[in-house]
C-alpha atoms as a PDB file:
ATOM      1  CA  UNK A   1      19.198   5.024 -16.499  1.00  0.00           C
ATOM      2  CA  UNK A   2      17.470   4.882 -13.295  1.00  0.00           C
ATOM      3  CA  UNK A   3      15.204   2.451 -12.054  1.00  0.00           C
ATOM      4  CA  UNK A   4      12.306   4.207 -10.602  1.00  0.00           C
ATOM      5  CA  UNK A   5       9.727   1.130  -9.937  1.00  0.00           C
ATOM      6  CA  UNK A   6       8.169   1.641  -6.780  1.00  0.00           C
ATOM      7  CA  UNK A   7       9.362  -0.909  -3.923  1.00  0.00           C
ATOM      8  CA  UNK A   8       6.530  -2.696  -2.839  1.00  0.00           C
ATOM      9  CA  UNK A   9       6.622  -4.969   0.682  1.00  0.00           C
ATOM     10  CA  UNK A  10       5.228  -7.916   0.857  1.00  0.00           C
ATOM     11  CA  UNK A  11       4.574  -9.787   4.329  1.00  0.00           C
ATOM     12  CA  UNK A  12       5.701 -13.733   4.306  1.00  0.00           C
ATOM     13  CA  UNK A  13       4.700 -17.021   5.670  1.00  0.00           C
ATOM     14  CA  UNK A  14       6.899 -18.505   8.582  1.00  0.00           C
ATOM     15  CA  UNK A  15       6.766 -22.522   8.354  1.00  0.00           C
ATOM     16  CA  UNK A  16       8.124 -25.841   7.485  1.00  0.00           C
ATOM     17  CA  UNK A  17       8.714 -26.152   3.907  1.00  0.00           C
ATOM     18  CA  UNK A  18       9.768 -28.601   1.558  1.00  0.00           C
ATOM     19  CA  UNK A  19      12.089 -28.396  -1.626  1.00  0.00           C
ATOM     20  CA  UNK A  20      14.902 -30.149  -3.314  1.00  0.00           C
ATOM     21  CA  UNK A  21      16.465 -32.776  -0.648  1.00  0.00           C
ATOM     22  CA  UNK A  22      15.264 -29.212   1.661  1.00  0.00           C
ATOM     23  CA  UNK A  23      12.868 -30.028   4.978  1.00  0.00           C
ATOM     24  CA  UNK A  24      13.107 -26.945   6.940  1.00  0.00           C
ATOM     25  CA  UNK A  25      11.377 -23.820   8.523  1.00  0.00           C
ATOM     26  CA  UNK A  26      11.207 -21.044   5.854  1.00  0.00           C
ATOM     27  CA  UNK A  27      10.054 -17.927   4.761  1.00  0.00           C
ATOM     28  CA  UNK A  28       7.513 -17.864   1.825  1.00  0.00           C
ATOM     29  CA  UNK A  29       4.642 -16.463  -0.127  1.00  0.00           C
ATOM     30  CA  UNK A  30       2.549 -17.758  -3.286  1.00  0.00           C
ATOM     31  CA  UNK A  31       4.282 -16.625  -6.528  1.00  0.00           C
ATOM     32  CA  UNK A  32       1.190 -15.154  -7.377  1.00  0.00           C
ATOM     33  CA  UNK A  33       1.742 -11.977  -5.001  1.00  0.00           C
ATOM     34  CA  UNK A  34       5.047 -11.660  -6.786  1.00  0.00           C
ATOM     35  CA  UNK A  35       3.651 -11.870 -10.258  1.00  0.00           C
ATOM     36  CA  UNK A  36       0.953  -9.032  -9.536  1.00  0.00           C
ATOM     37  CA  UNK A  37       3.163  -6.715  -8.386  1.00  0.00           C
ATOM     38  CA  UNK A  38       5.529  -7.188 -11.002  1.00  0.00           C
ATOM     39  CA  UNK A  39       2.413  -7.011 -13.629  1.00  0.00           C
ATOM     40  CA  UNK A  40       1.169  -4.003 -11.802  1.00  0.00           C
ATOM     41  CA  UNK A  41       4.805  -2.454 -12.504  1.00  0.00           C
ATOM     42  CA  UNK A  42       6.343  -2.826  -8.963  1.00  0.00           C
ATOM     43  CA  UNK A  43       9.386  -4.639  -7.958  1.00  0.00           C
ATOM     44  CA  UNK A  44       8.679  -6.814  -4.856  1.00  0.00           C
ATOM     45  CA  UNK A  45      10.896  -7.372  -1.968  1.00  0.00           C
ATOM     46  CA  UNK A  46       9.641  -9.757   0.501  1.00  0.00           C
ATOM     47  CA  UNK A  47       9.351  -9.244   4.308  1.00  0.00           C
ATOM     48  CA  UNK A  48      10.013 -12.247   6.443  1.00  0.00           C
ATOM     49  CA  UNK A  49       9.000 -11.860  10.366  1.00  0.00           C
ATOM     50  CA  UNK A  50      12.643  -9.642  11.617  1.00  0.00           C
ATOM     51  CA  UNK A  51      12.895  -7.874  14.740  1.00  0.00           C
ATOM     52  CA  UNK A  52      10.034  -5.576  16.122  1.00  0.00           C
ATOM     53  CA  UNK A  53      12.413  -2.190  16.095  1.00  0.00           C
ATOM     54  CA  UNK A  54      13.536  -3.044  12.280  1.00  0.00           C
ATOM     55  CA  UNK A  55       9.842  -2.234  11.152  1.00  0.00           C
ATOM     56  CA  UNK A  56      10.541   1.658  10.679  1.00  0.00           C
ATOM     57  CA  UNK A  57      14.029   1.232   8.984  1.00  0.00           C
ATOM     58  CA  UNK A  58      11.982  -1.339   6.611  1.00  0.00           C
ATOM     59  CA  UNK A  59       9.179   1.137   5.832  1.00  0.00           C
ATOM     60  CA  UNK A  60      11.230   3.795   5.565  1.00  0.00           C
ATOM     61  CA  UNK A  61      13.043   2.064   2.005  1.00  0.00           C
ATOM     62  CA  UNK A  62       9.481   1.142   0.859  1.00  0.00           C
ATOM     63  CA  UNK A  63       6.966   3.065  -1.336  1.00  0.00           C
ATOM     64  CA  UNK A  64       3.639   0.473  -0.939  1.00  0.00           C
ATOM     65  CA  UNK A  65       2.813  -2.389   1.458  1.00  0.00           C
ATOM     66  CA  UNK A  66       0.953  -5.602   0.842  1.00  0.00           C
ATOM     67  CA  UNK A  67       0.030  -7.491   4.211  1.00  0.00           C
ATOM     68  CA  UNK A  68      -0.741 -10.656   2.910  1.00  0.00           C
ATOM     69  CA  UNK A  69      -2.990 -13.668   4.216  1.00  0.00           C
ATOM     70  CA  UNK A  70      -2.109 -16.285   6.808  1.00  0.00           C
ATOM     71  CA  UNK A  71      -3.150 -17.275  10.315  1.00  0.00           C
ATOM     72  CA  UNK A  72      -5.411 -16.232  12.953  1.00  0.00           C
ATOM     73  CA  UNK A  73      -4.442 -12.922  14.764  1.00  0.00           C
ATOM     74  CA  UNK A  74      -4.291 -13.521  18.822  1.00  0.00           C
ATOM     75  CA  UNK A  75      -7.940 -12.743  20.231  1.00  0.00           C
ATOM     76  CA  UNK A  76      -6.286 -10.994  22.999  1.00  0.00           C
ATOM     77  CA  UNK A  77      -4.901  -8.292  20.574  1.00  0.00           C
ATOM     78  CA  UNK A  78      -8.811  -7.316  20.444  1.00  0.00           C
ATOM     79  CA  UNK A  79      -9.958  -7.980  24.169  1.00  0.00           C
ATOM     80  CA  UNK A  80     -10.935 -11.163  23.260  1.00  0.00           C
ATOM     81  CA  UNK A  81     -11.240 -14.452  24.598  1.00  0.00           C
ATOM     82  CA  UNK A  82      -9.901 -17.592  22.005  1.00  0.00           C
ATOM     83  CA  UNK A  83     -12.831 -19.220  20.697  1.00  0.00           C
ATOM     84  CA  UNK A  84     -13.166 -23.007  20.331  1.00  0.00           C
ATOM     85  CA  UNK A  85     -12.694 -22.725  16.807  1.00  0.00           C
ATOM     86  CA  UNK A  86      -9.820 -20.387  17.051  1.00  0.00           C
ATOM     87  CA  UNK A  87      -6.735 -21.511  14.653  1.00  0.00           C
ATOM     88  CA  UNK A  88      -3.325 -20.933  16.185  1.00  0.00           C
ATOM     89  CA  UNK A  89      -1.888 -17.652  15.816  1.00  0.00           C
ATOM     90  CA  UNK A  90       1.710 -16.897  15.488  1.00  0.00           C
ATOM     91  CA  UNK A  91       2.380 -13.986  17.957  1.00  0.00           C
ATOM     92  CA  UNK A  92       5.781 -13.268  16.910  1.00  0.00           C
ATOM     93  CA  UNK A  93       4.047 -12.415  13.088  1.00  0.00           C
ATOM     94  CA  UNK A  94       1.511 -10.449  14.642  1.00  0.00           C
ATOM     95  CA  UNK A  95       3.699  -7.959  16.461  1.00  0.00           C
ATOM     96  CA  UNK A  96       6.360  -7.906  13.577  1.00  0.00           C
ATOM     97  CA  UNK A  97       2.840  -7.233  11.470  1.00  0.00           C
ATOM     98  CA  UNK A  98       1.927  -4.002  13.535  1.00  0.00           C
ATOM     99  CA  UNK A  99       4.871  -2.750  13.414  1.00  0.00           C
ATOM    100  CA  UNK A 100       5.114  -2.861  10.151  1.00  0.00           C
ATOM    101  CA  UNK A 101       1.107  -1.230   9.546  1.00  0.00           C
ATOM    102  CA  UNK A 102       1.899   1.535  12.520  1.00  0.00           C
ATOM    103  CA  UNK A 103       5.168   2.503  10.869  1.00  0.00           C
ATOM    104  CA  UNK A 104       3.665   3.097   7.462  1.00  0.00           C
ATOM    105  CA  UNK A 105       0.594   4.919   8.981  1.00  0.00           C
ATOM    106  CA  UNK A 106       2.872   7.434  10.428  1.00  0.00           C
ATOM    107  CA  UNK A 107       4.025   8.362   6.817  1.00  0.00           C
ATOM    108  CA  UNK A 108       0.739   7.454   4.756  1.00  0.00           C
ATOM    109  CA  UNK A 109       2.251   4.780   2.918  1.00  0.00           C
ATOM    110  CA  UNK A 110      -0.346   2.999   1.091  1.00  0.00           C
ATOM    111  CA  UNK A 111      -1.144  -0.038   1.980  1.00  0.00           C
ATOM    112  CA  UNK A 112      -3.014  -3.397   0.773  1.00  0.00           C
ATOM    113  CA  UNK A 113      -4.295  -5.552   3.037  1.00  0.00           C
ATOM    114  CA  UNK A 114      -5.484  -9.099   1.881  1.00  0.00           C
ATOM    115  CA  UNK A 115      -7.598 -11.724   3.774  1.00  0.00           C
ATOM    116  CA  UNK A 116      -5.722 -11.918   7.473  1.00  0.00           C
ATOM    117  CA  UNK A 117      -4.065  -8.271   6.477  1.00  0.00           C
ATOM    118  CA  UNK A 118      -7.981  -6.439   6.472  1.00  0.00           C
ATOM    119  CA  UNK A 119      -8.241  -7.581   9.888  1.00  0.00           C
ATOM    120  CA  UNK A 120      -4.313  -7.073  11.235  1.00  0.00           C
ATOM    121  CA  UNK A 121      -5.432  -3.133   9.460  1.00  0.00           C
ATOM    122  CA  UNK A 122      -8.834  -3.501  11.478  1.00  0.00           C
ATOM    123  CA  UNK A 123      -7.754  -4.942  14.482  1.00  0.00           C
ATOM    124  CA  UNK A 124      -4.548  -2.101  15.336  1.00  0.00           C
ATOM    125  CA  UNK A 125      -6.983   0.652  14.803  1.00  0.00           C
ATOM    126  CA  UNK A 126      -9.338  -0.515  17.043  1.00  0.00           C
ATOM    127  CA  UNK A 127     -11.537  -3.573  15.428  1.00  0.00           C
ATOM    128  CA  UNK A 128     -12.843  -5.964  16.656  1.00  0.00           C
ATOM    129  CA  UNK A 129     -13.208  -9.871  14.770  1.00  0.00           C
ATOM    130  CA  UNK A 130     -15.683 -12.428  14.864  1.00  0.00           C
ATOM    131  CA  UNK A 131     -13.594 -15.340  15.088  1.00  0.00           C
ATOM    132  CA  UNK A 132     -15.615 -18.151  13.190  1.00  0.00           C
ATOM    133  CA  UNK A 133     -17.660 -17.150  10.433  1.00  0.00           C
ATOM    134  CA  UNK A 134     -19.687 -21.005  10.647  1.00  0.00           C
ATOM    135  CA  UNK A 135     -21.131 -19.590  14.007  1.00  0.00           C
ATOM    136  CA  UNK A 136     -23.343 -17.422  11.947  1.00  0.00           C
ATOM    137  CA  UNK A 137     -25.932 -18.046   8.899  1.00  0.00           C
ATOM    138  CA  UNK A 138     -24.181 -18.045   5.533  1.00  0.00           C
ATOM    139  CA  UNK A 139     -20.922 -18.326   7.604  1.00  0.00           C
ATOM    140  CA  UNK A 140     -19.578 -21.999   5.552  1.00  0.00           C
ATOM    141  CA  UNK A 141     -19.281 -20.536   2.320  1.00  0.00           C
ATOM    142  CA  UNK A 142     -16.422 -18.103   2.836  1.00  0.00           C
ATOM    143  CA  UNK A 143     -13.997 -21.339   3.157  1.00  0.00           C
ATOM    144  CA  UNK A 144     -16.071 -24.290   2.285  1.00  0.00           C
ATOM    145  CA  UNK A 145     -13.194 -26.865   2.643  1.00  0.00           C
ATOM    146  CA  UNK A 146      -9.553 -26.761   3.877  1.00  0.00           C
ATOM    147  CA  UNK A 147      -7.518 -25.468   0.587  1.00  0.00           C
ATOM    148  CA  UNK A 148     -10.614 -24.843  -1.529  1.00  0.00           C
ATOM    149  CA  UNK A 149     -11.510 -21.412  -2.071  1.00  0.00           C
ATOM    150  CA  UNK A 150     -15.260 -20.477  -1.681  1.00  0.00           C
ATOM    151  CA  UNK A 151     -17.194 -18.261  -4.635  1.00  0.00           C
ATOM    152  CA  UNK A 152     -19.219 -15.190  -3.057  1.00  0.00           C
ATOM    153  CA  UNK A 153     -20.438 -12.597  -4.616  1.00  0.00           C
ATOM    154  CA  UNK A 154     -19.852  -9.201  -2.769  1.00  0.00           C
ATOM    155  CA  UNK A 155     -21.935  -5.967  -3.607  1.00  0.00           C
ATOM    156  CA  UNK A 156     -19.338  -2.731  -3.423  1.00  0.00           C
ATOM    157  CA  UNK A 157     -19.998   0.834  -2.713  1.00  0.00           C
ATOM    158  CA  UNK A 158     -19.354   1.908  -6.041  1.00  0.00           C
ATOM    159  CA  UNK A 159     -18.024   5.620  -4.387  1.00  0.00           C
ATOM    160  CA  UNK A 160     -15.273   3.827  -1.860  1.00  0.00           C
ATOM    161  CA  UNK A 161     -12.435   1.653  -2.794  1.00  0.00           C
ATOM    162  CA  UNK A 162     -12.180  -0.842  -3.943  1.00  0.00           C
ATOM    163  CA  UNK A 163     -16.254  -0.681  -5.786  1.00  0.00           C
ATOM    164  CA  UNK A 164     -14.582   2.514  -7.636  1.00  0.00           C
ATOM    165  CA  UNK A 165     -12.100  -0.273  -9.606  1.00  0.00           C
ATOM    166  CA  UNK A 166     -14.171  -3.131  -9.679  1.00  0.00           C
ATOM    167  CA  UNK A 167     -17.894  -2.220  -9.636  1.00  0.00           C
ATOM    168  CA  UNK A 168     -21.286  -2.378  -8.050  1.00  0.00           C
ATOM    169  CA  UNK A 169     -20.975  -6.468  -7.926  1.00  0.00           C
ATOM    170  CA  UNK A 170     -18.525  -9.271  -8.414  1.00  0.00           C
ATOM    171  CA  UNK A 171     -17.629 -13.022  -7.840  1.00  0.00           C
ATOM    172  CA  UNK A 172     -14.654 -13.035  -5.553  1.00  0.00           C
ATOM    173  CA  UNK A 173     -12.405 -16.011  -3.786  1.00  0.00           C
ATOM    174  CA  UNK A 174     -12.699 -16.416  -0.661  1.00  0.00           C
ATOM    175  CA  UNK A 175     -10.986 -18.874   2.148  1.00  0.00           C
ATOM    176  CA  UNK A 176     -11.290 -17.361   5.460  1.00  0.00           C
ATOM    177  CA  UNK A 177     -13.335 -18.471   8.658  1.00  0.00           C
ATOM    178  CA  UNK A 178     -12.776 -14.841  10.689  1.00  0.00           C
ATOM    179  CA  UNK A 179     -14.192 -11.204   9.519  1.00  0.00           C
ATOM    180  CA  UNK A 180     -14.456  -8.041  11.151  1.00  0.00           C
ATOM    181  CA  UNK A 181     -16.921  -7.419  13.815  1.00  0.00           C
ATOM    182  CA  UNK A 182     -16.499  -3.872  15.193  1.00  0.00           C
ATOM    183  CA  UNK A 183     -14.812  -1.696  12.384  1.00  0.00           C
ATOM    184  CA  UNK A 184     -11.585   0.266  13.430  1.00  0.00           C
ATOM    185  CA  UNK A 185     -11.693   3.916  14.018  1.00  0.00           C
ATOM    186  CA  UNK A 186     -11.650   5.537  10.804  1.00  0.00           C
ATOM    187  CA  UNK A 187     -12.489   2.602   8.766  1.00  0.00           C
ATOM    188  CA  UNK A 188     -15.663   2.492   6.860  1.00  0.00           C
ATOM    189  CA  UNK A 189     -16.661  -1.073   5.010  1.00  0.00           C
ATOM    190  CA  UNK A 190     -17.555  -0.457   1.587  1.00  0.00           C
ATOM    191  CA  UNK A 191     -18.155  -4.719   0.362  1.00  0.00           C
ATOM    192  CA  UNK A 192     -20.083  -7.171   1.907  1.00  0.00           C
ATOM    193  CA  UNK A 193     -21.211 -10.057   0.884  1.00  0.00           C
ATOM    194  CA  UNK A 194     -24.763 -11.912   0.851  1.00  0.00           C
ATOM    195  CA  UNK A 195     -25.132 -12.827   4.409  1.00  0.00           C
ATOM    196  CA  UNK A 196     -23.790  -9.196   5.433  1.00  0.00           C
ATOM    197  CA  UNK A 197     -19.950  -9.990   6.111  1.00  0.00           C
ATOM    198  CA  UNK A 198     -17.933  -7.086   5.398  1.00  0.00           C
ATOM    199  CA  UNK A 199     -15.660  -8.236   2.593  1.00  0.00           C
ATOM    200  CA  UNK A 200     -13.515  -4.679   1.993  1.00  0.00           C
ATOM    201  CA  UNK A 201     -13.034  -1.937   4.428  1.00  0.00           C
ATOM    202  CA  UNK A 202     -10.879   1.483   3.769  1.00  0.00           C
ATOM    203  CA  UNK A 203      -9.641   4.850   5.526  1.00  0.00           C
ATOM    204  CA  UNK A 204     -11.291   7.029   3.391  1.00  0.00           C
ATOM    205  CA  UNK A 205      -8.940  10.183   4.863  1.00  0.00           C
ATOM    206  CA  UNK A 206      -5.654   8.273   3.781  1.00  0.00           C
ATOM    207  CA  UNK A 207      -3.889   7.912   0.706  1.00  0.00           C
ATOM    208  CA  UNK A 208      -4.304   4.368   0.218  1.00  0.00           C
ATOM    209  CA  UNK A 209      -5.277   2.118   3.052  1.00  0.00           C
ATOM    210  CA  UNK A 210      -7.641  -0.899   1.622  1.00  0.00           C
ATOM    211  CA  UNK A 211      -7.981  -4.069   2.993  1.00  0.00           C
ATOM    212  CA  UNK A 212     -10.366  -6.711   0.816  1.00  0.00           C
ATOM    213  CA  UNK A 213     -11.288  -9.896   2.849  1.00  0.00           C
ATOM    214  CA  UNK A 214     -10.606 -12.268  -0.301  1.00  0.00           C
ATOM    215  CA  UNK A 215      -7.693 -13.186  -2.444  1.00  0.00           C
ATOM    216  CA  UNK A 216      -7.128 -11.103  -5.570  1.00  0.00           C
ATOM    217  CA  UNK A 217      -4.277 -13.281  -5.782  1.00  0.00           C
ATOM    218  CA  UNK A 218      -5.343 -16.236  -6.961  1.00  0.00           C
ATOM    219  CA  UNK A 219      -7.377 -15.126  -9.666  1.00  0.00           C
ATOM    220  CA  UNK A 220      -6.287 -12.837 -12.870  1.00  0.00           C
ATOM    221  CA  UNK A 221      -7.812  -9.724 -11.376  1.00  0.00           C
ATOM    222  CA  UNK A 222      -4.548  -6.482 -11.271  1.00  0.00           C
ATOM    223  CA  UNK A 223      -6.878  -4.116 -10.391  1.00  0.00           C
ATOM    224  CA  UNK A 224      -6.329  -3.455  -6.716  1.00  0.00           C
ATOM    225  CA  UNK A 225      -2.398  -3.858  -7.231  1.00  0.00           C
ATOM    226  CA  UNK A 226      -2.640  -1.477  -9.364  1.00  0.00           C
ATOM    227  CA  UNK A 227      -4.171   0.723  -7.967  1.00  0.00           C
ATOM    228  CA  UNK A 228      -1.303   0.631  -4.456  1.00  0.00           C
ATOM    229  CA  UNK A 229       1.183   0.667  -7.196  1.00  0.00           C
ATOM    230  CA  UNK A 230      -0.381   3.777  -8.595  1.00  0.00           C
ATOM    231  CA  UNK A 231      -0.976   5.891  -5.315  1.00  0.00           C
ATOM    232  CA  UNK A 232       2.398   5.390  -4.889  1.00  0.00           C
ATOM    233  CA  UNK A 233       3.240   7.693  -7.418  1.00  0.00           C
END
């Protein structure tokens, strides 16, 4: 019998890990990214940083996309100066990134972004970030200490994605200190939370293209992998 599960990609981690008598650079992702997908009925293949011109073979073996959370994306991929705040970026994961998002916007695959992957989605159609949250009332609570995630509650356009799965309101985990500025052509924000951060953004004319800026991951919350797993049907 055949196995029909839809392939779903999921972007990875580049750094130094530690396991076994193992110290060495890696590729990795939380489990939890894994798990969902595989709840959601998905098999998961994991996409570590490759070579820029391998994005379109990659895509092209794929039916859904997860771009998942990590560093800062280079300021100058949005005109931008680096602010004093500024994390460091990996530039090799950007570009491998875009490749990835341009390649599956030239077939419609669906895609989830999470966290860093709203604004990689925001950012290569046109977006703009601001590039420390802090700077700006309310700003501490999306990532209120390094490896704590910060509680906001978001209000969602119940008639755009992802309010249509979740609701008019909802307590969501956050850890970021970026979040877009100037939305992407095409995207409309449809979450934002108390201090008017846009906190989910979507291409309304595309099959599935959603990014959320917190991390459905870490919490036992399927619905938006679901939902990619779904439109991929």
């Amino acid at each position: 019998m055949n196995d029909v599960r839809p392939l779903i990609g999921l972007t990875a981690y580049r750094t130094h890990a530690a396991w076994g008598v193992w110290h060495t650079p890696a590729a990795l992702l939380p489990h939890a990214y894994v798990d969902h997908v595989t709840a959601a009925g998905g098999v998961p293949v994991l996409l570590p940083i490759a070579a820029d011109d391998a994005a379109t073979a990659v895509v092209s073996r794929l039916d859904g996309l997860i771009l998942s959370g990590g560093p800062d994306i280079e300021p100058v991929r949005y005109g931008a100066a680096a602010d004093p705040f500024a994390e460091r970026s990996q530039a090799d994961r950007d570009t491998w990134e875009t490749e990835l998002l341009m390649a599956a916007l030239q077939v419609d695959l669906p895609v989830l972004g999470i966290c860093r992957g709203l604004q990689l989605i925001n950012v290569c159609l046109g977006g703009t970030l601001h590039q420390h949250l802090p700077d700006l009332a309310g700003g501490e609570r999306h990532r209120p200490a390094p490896g704590v995630y910060g509680t906001v509650r978001v209000r969602l356009d119940t008639d755009a994605l992802p309010g249509s799965l979740l609701g008019e309101g909802v307590d969501v985990p956050c850890h970021h200190h970026q979040a877009i500025d100037r939305l992407g052509s095409g995207m409309v924000a449809s979450a934002w939370a108390p201090d008017g951060t846009i906190e989910a953004a979507w291409v309304p004319r595309r099959r599935f293209l959603l990014g959320v800026q917190w991390h459905p991951e870490v919490r036992d919350d399927p619905a938006l992998f679901t939902a990619l797993v779904k439109a991929t049907g």
